[in-house]
C-alpha atoms as a PDB file:
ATOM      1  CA  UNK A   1       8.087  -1.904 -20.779  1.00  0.00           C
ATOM      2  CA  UNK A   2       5.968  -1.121 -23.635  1.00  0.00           C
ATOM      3  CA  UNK A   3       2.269  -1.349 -23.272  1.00  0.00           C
ATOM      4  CA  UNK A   4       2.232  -4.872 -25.459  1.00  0.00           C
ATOM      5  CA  UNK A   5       4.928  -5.596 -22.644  1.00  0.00           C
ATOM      6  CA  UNK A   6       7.671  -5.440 -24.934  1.00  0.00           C
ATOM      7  CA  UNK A   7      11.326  -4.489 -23.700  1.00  0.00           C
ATOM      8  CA  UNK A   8      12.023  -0.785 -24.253  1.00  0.00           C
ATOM      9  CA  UNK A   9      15.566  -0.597 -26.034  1.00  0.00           C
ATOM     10  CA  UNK A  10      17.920   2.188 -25.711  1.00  0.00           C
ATOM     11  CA  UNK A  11      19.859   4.117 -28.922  1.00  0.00           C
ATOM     12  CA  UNK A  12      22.356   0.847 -28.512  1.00  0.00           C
ATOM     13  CA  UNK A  13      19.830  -1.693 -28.530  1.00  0.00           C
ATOM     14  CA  UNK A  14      20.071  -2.180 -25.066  1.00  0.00           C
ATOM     15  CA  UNK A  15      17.541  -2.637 -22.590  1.00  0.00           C
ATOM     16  CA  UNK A  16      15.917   0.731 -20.502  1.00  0.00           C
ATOM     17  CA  UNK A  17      15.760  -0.538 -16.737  1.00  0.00           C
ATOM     18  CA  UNK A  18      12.237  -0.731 -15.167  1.00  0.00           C
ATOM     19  CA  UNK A  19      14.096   0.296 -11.725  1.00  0.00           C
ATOM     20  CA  UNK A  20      16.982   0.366  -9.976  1.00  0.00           C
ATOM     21  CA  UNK A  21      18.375  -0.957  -6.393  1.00  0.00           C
ATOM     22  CA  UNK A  22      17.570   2.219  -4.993  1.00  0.00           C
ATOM     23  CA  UNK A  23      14.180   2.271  -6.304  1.00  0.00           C
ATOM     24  CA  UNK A  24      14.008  -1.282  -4.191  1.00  0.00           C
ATOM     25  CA  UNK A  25      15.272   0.001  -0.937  1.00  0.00           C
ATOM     26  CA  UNK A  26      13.330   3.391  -1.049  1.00  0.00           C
ATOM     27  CA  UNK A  27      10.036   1.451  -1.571  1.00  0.00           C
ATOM     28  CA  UNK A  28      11.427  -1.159   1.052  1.00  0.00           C
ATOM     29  CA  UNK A  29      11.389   1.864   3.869  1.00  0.00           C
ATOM     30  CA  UNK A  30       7.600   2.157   3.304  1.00  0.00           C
ATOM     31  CA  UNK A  31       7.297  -0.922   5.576  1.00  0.00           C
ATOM     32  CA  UNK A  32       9.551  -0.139   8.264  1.00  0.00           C
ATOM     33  CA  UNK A  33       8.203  -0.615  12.089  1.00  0.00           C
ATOM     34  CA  UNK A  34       5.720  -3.395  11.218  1.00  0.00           C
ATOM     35  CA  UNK A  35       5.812  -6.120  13.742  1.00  0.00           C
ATOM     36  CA  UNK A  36       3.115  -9.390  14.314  1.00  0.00           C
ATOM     37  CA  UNK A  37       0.528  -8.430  16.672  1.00  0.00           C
ATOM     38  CA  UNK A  38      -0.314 -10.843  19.473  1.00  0.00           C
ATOM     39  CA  UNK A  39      -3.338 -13.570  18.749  1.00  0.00           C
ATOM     40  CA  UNK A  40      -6.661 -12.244  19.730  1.00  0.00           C
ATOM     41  CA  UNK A  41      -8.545 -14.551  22.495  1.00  0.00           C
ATOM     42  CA  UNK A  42     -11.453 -15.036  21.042  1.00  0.00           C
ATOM     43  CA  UNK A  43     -10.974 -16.293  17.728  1.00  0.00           C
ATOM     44  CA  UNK A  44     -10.379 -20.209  17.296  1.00  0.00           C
ATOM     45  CA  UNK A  45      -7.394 -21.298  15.247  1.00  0.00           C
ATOM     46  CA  UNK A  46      -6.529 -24.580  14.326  1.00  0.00           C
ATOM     47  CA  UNK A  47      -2.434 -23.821  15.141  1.00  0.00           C
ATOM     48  CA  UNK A  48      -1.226 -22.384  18.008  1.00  0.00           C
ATOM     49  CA  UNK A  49       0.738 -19.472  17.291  1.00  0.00           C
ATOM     50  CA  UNK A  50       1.388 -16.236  19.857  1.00  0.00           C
ATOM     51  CA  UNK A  51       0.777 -14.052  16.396  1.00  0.00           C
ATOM     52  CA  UNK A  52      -2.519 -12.679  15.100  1.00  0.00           C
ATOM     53  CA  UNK A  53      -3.674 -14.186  11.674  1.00  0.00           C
ATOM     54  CA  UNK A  54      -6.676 -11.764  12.201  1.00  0.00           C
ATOM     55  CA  UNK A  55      -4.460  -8.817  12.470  1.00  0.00           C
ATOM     56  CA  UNK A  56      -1.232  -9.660  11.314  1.00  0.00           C
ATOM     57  CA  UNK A  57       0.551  -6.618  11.660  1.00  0.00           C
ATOM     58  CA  UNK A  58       0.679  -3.738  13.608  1.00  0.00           C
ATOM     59  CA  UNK A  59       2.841  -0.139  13.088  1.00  0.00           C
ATOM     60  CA  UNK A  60       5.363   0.779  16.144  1.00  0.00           C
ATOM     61  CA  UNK A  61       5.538   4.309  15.385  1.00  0.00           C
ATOM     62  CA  UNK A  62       8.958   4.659  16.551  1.00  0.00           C
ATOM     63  CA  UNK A  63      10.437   2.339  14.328  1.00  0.00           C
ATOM     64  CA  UNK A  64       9.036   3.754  11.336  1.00  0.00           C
ATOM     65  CA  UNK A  65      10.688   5.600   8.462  1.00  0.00           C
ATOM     66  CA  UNK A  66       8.730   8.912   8.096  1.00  0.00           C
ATOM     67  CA  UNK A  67      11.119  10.259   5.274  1.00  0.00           C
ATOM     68  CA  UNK A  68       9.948  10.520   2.047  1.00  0.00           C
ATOM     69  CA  UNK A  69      10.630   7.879  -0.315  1.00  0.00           C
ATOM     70  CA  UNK A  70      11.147   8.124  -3.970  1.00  0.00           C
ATOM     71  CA  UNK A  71       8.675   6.356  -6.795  1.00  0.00           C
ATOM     72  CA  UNK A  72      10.088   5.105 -10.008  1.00  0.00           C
ATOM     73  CA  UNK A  73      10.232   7.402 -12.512  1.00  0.00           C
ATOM     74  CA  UNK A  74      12.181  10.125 -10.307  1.00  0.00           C
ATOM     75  CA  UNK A  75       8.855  10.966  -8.644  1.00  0.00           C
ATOM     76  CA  UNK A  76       7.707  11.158  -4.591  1.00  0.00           C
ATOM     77  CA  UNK A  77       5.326   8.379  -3.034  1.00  0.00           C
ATOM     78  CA  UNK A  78       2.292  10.728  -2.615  1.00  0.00           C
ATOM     79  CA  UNK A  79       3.304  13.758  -4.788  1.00  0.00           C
ATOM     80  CA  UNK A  80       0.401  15.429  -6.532  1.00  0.00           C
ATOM     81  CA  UNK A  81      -2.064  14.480  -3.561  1.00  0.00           C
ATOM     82  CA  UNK A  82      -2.779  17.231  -0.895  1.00  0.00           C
ATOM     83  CA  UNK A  83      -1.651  17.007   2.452  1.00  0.00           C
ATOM     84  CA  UNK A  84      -4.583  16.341   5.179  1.00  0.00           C
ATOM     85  CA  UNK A  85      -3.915  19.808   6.653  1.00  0.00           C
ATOM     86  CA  UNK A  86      -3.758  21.879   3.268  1.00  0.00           C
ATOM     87  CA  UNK A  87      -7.916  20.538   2.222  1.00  0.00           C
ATOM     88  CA  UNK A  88     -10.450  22.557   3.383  1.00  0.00           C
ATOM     89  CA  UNK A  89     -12.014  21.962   6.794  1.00  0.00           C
ATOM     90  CA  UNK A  90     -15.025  19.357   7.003  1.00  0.00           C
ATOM     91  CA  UNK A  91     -14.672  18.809   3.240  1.00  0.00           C
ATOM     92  CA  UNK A  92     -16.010  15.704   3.641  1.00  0.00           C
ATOM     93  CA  UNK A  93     -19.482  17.318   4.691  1.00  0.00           C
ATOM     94  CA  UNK A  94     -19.757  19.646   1.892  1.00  0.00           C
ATOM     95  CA  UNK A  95     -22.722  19.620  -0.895  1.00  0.00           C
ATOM     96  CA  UNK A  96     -21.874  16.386  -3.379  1.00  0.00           C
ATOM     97  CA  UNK A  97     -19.477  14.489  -1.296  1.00  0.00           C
ATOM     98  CA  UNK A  98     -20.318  10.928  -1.513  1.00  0.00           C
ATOM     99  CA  UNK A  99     -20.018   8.337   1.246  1.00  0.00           C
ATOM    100  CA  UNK A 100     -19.350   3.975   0.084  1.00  0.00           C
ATOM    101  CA  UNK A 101     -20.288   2.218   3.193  1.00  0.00           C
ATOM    102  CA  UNK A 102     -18.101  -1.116   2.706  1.00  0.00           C
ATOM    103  CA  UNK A 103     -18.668  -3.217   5.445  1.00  0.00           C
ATOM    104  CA  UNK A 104     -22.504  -4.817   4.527  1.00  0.00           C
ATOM    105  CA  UNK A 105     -20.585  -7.588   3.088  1.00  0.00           C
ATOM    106  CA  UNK A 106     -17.752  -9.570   3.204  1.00  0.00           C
ATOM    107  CA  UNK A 107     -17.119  -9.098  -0.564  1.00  0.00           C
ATOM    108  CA  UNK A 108     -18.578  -5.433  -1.055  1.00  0.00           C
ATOM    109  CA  UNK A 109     -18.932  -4.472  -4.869  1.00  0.00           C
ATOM    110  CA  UNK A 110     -16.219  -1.804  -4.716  1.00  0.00           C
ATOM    111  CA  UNK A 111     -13.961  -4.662  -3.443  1.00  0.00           C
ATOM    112  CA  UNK A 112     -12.109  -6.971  -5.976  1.00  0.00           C
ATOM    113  CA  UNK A 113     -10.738 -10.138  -4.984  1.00  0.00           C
ATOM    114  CA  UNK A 114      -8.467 -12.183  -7.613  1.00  0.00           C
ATOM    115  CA  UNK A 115      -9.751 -15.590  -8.554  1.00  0.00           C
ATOM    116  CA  UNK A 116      -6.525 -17.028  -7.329  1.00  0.00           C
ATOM    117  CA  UNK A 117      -7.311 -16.330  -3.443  1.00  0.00           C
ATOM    118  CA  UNK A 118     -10.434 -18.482  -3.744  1.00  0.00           C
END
């Protein structure tokens, strides 16, 4: 799509697709091995359920897809960022690094929440 959100034609007039199948199951893999967590015992709910609404999901390592998966537009999910083990040890500690503590508040100012969850 254009910026204005337009359709982008091709030299036939027809329309470019956004993505393709593919593009949907590649993306799809990204969630493989989540499964419900069990409910926590000290949190009150008004429904009893054996799953967590707290924690909803949790990863079972085995069951997850560790392949890379393609983006749209022919790229990799995570190209152009380093790996963990290629930065430079305690990088985090160096001279200018900043630190955002987020957890003063349950609606910290880097955090954006759309009016529609309200």
């Amino acid at each position: 799509l254009h910026p204005d959100g337009t359709e982008i034609l091709d030299e036939f007039g027809r329309v470019i697709q956004t993505y393709t199948n593919l593009d949907i199951m590649s993306n799809a893999r990204v969630f493989t091995g989540f499964t419900f967590s069990r409910r926590r015992g000290n949190v009150e709910e008004l429904f009893r359920s054996e799953k967590s609404r707290q924690d909803p999901l949790r990863i079972e390592v085995d069951k997850h897809d560790f392949f890379p998966k393609s983006s749209v537009g022919g790229h990799w999910i995570g190209d152009r960022y380093p790996l963990c083990v290629d930065l430079p040890q305690y990088h985090f500690l160096k001279l200018g690094a900043k630190y955002q503590f987020r957890g003063s508040s349950s609606l910290p100012k880097v955090h954006y929440n759309p009016p529609h969850w309200d």
